[in-house]
N, C-alpha and C. Protein backbone atom coordinates (compact mmCIF):
# COMPACT_ATOMS: atom_id res chain seq x y z
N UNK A 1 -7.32 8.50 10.32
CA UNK A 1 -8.08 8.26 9.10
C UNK A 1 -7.10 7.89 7.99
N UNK A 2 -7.33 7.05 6.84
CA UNK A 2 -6.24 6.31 6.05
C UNK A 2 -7.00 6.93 4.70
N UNK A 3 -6.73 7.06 3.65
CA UNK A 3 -7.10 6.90 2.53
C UNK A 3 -7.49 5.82 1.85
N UNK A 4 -8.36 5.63 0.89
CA UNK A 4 -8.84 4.77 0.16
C UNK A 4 -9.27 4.51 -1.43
N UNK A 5 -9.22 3.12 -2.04
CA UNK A 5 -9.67 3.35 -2.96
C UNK A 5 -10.44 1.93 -3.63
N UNK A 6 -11.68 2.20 -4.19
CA UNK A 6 -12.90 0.70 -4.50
C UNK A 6 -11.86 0.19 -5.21
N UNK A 7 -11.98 -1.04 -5.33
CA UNK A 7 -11.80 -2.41 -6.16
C UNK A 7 -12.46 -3.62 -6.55
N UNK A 8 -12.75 -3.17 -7.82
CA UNK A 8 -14.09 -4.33 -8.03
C UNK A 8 -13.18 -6.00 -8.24
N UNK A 9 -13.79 -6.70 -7.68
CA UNK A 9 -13.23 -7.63 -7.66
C UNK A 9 -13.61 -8.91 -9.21
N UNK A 10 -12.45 -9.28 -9.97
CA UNK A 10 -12.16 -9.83 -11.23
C UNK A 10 -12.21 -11.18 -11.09
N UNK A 11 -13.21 -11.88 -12.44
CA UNK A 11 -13.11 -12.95 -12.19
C UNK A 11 -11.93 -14.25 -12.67
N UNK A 12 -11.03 -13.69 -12.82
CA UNK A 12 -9.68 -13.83 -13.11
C UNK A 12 -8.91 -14.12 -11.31
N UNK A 13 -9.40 -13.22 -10.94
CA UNK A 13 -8.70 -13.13 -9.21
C UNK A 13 -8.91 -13.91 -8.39
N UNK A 14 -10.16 -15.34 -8.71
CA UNK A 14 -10.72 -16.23 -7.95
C UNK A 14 -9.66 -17.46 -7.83
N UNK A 15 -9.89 -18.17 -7.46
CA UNK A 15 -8.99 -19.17 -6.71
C UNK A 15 -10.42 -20.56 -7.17
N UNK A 16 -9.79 -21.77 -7.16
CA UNK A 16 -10.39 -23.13 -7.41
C UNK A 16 -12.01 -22.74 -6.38
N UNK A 17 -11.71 -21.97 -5.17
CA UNK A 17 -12.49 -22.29 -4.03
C UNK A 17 -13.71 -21.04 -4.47
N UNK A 18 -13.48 -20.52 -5.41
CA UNK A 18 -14.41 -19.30 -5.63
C UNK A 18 -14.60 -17.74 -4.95
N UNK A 19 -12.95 -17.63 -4.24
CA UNK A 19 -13.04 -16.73 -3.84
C UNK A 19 -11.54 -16.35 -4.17
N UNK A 20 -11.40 -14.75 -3.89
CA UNK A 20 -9.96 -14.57 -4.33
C UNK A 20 -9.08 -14.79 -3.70
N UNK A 21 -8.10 -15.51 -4.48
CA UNK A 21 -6.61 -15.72 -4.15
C UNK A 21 -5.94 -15.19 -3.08
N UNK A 22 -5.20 -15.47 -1.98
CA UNK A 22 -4.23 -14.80 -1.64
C UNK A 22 -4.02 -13.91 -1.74
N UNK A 23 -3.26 -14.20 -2.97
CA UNK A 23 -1.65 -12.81 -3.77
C UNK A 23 -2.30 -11.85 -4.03
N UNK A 24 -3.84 -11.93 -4.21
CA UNK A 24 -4.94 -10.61 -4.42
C UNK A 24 -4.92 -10.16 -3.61
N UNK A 25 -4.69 -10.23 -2.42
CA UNK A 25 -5.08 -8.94 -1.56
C UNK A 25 -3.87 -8.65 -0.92
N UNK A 26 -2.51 -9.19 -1.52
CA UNK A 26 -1.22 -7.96 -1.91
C UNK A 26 -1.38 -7.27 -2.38
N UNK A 27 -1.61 -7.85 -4.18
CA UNK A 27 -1.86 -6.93 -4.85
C UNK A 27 -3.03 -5.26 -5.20
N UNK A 28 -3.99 -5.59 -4.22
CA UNK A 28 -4.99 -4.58 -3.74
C UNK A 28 -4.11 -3.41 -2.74
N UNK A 29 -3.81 -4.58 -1.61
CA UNK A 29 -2.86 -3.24 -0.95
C UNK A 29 -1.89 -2.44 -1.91
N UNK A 30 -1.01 -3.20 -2.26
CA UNK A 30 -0.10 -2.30 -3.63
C UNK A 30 -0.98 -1.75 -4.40
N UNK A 31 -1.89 -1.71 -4.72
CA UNK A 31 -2.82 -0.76 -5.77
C UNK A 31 -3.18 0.68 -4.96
N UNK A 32 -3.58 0.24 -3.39
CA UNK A 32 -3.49 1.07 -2.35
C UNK A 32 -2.31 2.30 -2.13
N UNK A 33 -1.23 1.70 -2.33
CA UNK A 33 0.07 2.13 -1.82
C UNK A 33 0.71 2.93 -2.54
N UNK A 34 0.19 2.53 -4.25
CA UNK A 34 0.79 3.55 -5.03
C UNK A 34 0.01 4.59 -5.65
N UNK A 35 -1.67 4.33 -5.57
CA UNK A 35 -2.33 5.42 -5.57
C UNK A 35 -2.22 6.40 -4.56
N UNK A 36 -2.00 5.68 -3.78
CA UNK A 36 -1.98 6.36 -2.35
C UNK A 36 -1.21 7.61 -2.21
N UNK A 37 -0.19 7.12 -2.58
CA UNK A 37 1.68 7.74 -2.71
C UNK A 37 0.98 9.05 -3.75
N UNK A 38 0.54 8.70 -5.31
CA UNK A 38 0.41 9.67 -6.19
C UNK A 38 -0.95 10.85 -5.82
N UNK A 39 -1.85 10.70 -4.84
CA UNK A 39 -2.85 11.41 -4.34
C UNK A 39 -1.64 12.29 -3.42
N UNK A 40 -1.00 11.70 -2.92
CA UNK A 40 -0.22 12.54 -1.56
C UNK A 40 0.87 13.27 -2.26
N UNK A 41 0.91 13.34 -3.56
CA UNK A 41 1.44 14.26 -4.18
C UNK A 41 3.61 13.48 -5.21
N UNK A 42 3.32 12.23 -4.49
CA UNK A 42 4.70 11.62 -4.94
C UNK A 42 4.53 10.44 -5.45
N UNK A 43 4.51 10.05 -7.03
CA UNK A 43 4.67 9.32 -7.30
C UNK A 43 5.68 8.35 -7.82
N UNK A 44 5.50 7.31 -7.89
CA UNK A 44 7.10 6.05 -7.73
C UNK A 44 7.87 6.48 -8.94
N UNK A 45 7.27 6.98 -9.92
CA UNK A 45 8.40 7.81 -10.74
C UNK A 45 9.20 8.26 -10.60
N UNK A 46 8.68 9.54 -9.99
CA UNK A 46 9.44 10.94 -9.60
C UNK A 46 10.32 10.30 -8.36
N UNK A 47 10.23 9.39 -7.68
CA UNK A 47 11.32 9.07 -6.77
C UNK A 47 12.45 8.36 -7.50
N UNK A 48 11.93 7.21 -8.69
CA UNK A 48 12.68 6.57 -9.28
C UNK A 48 13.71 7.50 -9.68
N UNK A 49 13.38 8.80 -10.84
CA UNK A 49 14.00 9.46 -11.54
C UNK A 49 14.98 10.19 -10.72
N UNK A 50 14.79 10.11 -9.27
CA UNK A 50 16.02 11.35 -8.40
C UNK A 50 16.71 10.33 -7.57
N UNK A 51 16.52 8.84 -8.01
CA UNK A 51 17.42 7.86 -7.53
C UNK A 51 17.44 7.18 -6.19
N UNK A 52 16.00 7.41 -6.12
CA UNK A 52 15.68 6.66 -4.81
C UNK A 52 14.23 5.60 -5.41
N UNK A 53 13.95 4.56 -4.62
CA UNK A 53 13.10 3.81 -4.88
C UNK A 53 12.54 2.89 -3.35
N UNK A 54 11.07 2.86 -3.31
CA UNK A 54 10.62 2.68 -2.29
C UNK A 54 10.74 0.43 -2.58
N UNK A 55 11.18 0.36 -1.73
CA UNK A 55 11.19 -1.29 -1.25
C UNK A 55 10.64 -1.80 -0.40
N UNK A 56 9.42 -2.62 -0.77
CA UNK A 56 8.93 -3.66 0.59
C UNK A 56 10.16 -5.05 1.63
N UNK A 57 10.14 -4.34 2.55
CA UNK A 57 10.64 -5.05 3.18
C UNK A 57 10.13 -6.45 4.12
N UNK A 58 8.57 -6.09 4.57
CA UNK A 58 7.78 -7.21 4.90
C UNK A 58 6.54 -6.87 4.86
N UNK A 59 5.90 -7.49 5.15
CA UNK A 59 4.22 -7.66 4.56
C UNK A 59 3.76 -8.94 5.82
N UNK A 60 3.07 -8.50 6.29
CA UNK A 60 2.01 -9.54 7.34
C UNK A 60 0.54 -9.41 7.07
N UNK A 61 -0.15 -10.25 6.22
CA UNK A 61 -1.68 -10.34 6.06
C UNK A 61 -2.64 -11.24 6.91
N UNK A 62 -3.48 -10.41 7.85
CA UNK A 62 -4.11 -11.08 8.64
C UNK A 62 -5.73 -11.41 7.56
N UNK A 63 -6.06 -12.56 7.19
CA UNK A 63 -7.34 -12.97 6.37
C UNK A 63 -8.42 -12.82 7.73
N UNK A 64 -9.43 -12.08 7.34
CA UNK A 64 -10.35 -12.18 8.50
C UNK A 64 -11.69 -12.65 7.59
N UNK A 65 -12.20 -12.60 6.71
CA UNK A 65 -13.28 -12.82 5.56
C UNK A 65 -13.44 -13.16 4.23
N UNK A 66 -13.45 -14.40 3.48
CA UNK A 66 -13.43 -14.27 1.99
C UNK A 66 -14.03 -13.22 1.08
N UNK A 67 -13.25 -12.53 0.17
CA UNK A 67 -14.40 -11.99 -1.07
C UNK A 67 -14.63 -12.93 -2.22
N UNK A 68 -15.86 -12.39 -2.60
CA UNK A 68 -16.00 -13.38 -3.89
C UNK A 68 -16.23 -12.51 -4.87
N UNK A 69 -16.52 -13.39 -6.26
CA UNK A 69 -16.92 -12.93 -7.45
C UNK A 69 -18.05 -12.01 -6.99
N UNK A 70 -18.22 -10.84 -7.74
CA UNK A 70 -19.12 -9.27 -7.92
C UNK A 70 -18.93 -8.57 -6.99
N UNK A 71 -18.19 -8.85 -5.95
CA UNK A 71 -17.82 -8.11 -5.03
C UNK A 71 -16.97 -6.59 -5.15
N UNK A 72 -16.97 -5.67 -4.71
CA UNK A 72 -16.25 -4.53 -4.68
C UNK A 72 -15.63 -4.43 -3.45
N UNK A 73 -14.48 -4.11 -2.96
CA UNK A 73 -13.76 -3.29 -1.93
C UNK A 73 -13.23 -2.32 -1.51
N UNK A 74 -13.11 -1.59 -0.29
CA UNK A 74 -12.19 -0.55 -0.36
C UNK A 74 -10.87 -0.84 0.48
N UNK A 75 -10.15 -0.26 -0.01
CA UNK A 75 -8.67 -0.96 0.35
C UNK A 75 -8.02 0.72 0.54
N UNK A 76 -7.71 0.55 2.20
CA UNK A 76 -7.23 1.80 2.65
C UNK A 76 -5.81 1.62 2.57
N UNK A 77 -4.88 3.00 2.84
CA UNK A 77 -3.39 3.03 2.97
C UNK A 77 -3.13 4.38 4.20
N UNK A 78 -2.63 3.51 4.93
CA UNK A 78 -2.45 4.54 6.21
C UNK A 78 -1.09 4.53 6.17
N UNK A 79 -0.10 5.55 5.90
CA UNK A 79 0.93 5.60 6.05
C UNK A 79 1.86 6.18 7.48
N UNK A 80 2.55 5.48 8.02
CA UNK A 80 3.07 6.11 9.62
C UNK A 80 4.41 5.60 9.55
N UNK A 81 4.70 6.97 9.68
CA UNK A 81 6.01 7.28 9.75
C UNK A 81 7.07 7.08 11.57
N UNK A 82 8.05 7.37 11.76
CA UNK A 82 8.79 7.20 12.67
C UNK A 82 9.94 7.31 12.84
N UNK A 83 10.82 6.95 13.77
CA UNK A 83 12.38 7.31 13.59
C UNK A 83 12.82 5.73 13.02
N UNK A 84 13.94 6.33 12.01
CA UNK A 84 15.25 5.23 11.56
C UNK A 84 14.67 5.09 9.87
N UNK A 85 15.32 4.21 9.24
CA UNK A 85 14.85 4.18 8.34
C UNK A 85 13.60 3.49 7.38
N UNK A 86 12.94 3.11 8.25
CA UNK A 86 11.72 2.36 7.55
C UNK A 86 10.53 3.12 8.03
N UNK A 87 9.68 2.57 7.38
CA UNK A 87 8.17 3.48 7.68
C UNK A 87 6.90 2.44 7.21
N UNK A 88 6.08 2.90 7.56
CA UNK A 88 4.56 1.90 7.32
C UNK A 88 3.53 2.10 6.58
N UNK A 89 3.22 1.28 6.02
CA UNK A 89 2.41 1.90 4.79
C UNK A 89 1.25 0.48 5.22
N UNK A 90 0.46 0.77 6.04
CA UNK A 90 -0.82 -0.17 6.11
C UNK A 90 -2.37 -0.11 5.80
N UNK A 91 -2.43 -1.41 5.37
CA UNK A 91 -4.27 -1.76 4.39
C UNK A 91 -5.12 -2.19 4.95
N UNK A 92 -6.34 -1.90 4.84
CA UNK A 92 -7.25 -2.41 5.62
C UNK A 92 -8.47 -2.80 4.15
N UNK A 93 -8.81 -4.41 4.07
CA UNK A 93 -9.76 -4.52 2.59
C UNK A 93 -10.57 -4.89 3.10
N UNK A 94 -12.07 -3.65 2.82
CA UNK A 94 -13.17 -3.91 3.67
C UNK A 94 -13.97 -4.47 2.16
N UNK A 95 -15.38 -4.45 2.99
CA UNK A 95 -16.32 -5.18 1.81
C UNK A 95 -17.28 -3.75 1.75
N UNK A 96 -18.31 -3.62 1.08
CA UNK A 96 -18.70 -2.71 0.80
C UNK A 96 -19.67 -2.76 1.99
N UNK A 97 -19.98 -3.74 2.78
CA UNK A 97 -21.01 -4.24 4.01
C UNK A 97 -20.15 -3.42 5.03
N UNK A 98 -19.11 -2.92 5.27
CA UNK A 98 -18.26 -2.70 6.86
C UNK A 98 -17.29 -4.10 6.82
N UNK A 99 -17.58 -5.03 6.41
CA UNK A 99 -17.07 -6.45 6.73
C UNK A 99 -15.06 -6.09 6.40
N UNK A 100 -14.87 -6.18 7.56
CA UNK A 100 -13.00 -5.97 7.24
C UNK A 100 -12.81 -7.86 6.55
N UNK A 101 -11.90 -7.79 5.64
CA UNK A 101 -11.55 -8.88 5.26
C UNK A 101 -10.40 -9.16 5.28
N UNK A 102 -9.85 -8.29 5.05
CA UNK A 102 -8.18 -8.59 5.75
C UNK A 102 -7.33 -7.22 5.97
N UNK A 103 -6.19 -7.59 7.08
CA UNK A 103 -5.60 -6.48 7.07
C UNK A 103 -4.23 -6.54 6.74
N UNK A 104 -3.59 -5.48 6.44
CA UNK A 104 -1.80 -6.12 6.07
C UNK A 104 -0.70 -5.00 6.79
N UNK A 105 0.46 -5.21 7.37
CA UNK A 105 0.92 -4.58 8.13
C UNK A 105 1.96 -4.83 7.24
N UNK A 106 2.43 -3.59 6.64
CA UNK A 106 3.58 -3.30 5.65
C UNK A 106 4.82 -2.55 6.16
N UNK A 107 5.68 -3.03 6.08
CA UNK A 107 7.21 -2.24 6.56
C UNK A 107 7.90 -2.13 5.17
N UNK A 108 8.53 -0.57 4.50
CA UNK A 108 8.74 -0.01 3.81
C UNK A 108 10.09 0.89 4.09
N UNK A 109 11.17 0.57 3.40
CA UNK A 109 12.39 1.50 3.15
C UNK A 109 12.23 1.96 1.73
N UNK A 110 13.44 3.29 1.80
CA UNK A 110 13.10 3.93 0.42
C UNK A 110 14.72 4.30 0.51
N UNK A 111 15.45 3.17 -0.40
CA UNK A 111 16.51 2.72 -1.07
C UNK A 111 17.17 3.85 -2.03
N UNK A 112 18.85 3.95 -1.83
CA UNK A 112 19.16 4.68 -2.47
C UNK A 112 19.68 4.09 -3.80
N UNK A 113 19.59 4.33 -4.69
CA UNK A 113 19.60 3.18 -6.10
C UNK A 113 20.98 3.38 -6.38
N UNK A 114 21.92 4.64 -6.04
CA UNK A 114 23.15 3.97 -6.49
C UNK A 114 24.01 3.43 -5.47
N UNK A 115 23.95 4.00 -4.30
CA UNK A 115 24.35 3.62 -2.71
C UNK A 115 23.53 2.41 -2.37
N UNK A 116 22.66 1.60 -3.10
CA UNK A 116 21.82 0.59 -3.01
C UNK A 116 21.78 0.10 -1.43
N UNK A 117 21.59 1.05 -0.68
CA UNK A 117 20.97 1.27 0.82
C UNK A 117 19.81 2.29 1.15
N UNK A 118 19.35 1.82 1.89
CA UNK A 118 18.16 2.79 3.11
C UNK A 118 18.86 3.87 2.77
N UNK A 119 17.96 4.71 2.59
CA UNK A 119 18.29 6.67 3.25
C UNK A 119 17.39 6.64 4.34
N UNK A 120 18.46 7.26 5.30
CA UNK A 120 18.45 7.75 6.86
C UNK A 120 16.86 7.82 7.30
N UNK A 121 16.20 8.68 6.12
CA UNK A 121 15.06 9.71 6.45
C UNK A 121 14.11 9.78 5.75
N UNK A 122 13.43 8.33 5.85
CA UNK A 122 12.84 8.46 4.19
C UNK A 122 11.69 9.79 4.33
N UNK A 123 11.09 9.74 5.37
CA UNK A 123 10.08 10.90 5.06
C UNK A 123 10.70 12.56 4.67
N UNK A 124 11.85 12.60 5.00
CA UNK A 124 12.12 14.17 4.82
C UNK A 124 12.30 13.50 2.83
N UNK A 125 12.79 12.60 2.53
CA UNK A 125 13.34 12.04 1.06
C UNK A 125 11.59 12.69 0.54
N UNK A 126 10.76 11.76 0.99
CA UNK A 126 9.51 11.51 0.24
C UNK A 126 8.83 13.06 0.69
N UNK A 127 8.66 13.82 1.46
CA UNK A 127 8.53 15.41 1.11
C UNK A 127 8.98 16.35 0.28
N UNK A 128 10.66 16.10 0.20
CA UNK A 128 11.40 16.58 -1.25
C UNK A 128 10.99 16.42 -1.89
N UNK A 129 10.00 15.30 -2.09
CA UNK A 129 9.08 14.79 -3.72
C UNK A 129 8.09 15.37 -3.37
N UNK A 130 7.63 16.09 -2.57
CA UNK A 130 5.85 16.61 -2.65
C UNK A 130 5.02 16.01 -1.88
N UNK A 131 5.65 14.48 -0.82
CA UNK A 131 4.69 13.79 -0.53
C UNK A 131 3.96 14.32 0.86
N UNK A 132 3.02 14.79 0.96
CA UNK A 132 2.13 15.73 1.61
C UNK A 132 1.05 14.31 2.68
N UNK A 133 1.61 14.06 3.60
CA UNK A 133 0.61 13.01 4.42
C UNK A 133 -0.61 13.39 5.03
N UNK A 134 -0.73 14.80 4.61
CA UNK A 134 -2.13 15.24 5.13
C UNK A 134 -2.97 14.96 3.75
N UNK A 135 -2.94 15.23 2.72
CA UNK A 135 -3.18 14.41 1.73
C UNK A 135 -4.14 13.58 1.99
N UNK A 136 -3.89 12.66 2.46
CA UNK A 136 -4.07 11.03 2.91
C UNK A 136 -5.23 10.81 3.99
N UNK A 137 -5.61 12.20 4.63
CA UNK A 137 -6.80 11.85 5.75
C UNK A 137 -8.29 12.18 4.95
């Protein structure tokens, strides 16, 4: 089970074709990712301030459905963890119908800002901050 959160969709966010843009449903997942993070108890602050900072490393968006203008979504964040230093932070932007509209498969390191490298472990890092992944179901 992933966490979630609605997004009414802006008519600012549309594209020539009348539906939204692309870069919108990055930016939804990232709206995902950092609410996400601050529900699970760690937010990009509190990591900033102890000198670590979370970095997207890649992003794969599969488009399966346009949204349009008046539309709302929910845009989940499933975070999965593993060995080495990166971890996953993935979206799923449904329509308020069930209709999945796209999904995005996110790979995530969490950078040491003065060693400006990966730490080893980001999840033991992001627990030191509070970040609680049960939280998140």
């Amino acid at each position: 089970m992933a966490w979630s959160i609605r997004i009414p969709v802006r008519s600012y966010e549309l594209d020539a074709l009348g539906h939204v843009n692309q870069a919108v449903y990055h930016q939804y997942a990232e709206i995902a990712r950092v609410e996400g993070f601050t529900v699970a108890g760690c937010g990009w602050e509190s990591l900033i301030a102890a000198g670590t900072a979370p970095v997207l490393l890649s992003v794969t968006c599969d488009y399966r459905r346009e949204i349009r203008a008046g539309e709302s979504v929910d845009v989940s964040c499933e975070v999965k963890f593993g060995a080495g230093k990166t971890f996953r932070a993935d979206s799923t932007i449904t329509k308020l119908d069930g209709t999945v509209s796209a999904e995005l498969t996110t790979v995530i390191g969490l950078m040491d800002l003065t060693a400006r490298k990966l730490v080893d472990d980001p999840r033991a890092v992001l627990e030191a901050h509070g970040f609680d992944l049960a939280k998140l179901d």
